[in-house]
Protein backbone atom coordinates (compact mmCIF):
# COMPACT_ATOMS: atom_id res chain seq x y z
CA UNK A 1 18.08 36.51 -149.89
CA UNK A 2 16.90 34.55 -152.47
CA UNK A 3 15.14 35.89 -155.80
CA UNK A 4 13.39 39.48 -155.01
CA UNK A 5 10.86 39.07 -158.26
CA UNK A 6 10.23 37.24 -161.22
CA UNK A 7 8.53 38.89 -164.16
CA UNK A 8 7.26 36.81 -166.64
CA UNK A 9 6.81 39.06 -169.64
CA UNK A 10 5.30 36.76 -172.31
CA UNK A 11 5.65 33.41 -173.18
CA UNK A 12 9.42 34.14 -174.43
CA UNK A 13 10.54 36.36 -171.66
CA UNK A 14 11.14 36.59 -168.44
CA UNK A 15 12.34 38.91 -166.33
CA UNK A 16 14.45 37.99 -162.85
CA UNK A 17 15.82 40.24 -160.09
CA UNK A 18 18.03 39.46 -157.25
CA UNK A 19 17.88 41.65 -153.95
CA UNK A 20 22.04 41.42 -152.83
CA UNK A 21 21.51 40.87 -148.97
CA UNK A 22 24.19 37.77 -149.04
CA UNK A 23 28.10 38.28 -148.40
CA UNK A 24 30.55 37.61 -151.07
CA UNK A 25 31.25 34.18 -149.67
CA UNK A 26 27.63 32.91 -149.40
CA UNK A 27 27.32 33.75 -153.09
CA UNK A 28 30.65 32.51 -154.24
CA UNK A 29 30.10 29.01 -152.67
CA UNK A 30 26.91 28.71 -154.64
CA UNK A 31 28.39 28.83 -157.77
CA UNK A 32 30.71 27.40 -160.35
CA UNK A 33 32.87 29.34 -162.31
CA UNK A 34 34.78 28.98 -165.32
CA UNK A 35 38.50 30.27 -165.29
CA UNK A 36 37.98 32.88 -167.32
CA UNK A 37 34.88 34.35 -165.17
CA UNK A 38 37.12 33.75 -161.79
CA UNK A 39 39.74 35.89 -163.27
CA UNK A 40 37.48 38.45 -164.16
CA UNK A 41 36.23 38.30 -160.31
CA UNK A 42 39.39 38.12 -158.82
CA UNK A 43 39.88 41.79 -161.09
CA UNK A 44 37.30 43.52 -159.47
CA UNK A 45 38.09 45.87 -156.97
CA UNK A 46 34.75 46.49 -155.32
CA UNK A 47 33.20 43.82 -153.14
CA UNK A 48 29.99 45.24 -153.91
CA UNK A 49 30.76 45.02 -157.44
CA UNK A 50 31.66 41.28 -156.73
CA UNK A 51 28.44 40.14 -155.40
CA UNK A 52 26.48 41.84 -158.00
CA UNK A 53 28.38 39.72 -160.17
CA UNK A 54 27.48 36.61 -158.63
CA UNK A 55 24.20 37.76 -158.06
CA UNK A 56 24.23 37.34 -162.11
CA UNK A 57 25.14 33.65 -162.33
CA UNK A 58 22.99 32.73 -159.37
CA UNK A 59 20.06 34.37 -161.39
CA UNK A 60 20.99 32.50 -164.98
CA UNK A 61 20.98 29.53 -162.65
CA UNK A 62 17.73 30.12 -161.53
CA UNK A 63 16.66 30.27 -165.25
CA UNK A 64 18.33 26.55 -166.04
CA UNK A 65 21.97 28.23 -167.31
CA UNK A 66 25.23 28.11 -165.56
CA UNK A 67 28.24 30.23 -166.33
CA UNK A 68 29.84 28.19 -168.95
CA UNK A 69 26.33 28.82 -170.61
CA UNK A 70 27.24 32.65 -171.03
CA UNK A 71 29.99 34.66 -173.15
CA UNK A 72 30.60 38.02 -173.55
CA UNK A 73 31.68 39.97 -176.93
CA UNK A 74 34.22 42.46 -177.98
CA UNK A 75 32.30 45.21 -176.85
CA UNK A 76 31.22 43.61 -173.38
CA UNK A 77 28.10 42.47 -174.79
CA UNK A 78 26.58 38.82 -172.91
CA UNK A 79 25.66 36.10 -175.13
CA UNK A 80 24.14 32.47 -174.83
CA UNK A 81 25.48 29.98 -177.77
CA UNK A 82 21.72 28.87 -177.95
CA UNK A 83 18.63 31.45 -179.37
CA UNK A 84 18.20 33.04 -176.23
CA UNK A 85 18.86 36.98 -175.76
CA UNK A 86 20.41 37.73 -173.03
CA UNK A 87 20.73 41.67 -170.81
CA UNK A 88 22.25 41.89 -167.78
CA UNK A 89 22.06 45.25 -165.04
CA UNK A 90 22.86 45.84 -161.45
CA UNK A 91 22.33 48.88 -159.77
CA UNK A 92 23.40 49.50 -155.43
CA UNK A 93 21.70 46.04 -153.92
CA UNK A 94 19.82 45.14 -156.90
CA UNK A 95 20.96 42.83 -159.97
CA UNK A 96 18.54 41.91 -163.12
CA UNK A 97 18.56 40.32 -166.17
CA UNK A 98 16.63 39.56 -169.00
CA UNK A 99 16.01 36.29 -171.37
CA UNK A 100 14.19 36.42 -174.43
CA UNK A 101 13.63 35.04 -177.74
CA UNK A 102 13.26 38.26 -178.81
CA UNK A 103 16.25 41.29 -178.99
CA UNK A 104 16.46 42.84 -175.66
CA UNK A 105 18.28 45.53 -173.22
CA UNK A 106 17.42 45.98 -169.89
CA UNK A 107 18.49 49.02 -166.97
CA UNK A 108 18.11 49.18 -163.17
CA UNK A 109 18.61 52.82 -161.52
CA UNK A 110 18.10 54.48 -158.10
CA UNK A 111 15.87 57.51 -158.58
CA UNK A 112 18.01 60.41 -157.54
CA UNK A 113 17.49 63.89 -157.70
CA UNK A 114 21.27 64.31 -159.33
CA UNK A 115 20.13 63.29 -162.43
CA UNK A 116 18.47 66.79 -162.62
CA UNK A 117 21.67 68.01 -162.95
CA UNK A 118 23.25 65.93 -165.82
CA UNK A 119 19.75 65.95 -168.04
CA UNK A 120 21.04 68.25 -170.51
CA UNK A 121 23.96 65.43 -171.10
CA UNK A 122 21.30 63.17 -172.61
CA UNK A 123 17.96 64.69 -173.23
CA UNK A 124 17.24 67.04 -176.62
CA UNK A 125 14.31 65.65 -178.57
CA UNK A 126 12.39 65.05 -174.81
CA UNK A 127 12.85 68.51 -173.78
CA UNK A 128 9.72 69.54 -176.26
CA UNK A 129 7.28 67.61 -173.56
CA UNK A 130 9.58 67.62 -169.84
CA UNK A 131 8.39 69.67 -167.41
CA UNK A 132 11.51 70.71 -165.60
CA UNK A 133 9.88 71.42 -162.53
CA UNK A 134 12.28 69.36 -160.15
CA UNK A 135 9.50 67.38 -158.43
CA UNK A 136 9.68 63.87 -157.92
CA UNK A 137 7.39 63.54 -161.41
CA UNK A 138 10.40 65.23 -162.73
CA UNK A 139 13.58 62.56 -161.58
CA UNK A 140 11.19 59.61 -162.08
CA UNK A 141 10.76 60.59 -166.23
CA UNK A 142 14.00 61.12 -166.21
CA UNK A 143 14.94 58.02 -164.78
CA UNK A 144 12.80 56.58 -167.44
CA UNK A 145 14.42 58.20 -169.97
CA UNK A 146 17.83 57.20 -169.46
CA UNK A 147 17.22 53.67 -168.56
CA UNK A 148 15.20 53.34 -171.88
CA UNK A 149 18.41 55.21 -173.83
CA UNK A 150 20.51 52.84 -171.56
CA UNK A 151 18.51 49.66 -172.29
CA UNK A 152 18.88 50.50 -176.16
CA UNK A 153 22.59 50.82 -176.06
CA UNK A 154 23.25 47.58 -175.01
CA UNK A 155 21.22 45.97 -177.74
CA UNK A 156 23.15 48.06 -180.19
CA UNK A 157 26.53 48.86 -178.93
CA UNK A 158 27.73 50.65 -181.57
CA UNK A 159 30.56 53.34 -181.15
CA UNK A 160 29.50 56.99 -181.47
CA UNK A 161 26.02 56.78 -180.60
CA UNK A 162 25.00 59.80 -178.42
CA UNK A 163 22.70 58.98 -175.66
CA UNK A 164 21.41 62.76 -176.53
CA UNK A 165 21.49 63.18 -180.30
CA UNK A 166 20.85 59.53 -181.78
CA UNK A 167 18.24 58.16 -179.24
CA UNK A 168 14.74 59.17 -178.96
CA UNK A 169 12.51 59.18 -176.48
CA UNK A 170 8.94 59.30 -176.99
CA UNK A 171 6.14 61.51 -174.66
CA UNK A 172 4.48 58.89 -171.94
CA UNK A 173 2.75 58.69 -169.01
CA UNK A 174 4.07 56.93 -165.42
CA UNK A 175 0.52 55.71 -165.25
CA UNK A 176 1.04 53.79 -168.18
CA UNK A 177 4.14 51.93 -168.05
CA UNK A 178 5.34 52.06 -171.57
CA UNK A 179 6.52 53.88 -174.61
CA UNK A 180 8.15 53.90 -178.02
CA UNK A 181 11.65 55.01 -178.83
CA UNK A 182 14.06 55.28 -181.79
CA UNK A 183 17.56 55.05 -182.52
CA UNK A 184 18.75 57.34 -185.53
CA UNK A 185 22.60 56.69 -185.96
CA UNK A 186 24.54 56.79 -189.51
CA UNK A 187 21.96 55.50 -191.86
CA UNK A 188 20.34 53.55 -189.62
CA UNK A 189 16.72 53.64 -188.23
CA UNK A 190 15.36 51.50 -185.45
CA UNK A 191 12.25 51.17 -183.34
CA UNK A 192 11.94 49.94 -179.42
CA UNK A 193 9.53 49.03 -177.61
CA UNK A 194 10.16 50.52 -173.78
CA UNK A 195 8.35 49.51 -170.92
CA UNK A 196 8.98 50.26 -167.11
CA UNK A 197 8.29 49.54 -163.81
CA UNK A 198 9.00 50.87 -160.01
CA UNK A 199 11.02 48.45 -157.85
CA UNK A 200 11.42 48.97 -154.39
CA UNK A 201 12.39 46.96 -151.39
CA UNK A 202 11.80 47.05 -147.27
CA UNK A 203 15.74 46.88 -147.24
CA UNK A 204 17.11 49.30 -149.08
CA UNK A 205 16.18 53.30 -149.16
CA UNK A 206 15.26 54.58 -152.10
CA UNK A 207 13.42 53.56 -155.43
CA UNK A 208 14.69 52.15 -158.40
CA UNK A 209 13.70 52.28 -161.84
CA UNK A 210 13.72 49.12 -164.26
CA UNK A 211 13.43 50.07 -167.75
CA UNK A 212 13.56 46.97 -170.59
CA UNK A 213 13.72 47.42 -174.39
CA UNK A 214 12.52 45.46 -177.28
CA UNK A 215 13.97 45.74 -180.77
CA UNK A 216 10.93 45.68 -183.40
């Protein structure tokens, strides 16, 4: 399938996602890979960890990029040489990423009702306004939650930071797709700007959550 949606954010960012309906071949032959990126591939154990990874370079195609365009840190982080930011998430049939001129993370989940079960594992400060009332209300916030804690991690990266204790989550509403958030880690204080957004698709049970993050 080609691309699922295309959110265009602002005049900086843009937002694609890629619906994985294709086998690994089909996706393989429409791209071209660097050795170091074929190696990688050729690591991976999971075919459907495969084609979300070539769901990722067929997406920075669509955006003008090919694979020799994009690096990744010590820490696993992706990079572009030139000023554009760069997040990357996949999630069951689904792969995203984000370009910006601006610092960003992004997170794709499936709404499930086990993350009911783990909540205490990475909510503390949110607790004083969830309702733990285990309707769908209840997984959906949390979804929220953790993709905004998720999306935030990935700009930072840091070792030690607990999803629980060093990032907060501000109160919001589903009906209004955005928030605030902070990371307090060490002596360090940042602000994000979260917004999300439902995704779901006529192929695939289920509804995912896309959360993106914005470093002020």
């Amino acid at each position: 399938m080609p691309l699922f949606q295309t959110i265009q954010f602002n005049e900086t960012t843009k937002i694609l996602i890629w619906e994985i309906t294709e086998s690994f071949d089909e996706l393989r032959s429409k791209v071209v890979l660097k050795e170091k990126t074929q190696k990688r591939l050729d690591g991976m154990k999971s075919q459907m960890h495969q084609r979300a990874f070539l769901s990722v370079r067929m997406l920075i195609q669509e955006m003008g990029f090919t694979d020799k365009d994009l690096h990744y840190d010590e820490f696993g982080k992706p990079y572009f040489d030139c000023h554009n930011y760069i997040s990357i998430t996949h999630s069951y049939n689904y792969a995203a990423i984000i370009i910006s001129n601006e610092t960003v993370g992004i997170d794709m989940e499936l709404q499930r009702e086990k993350i009911i079960r783990i909540a205490d594992k990475f909510t503390d400060y949110e607790c004083s306004y969830l309702k733990p009332d285990f309707t769908e209300e209840y997984v959906k916030k949390l979804t929220v939650i953790w993709g905004a804690k998720e999306a935030i991690f990935k700009i930072r990266n840091e070792k030690g930071i607990s999803f629980k204790d060093h990032i907060l989550v501000e109160d919001f509403s589903l009906g209004k797709p955005q928030t605030q958030a902070s990371l307090h880690f060490d002596d360090l204080v940042k602000d994000f700007d979260i917004h999300y957004k439902e995704i779901q698709s006529d192929n695939f049970e289920g509804k995912f959550t896309l959360v993106y993050a914005f470093e002020k």
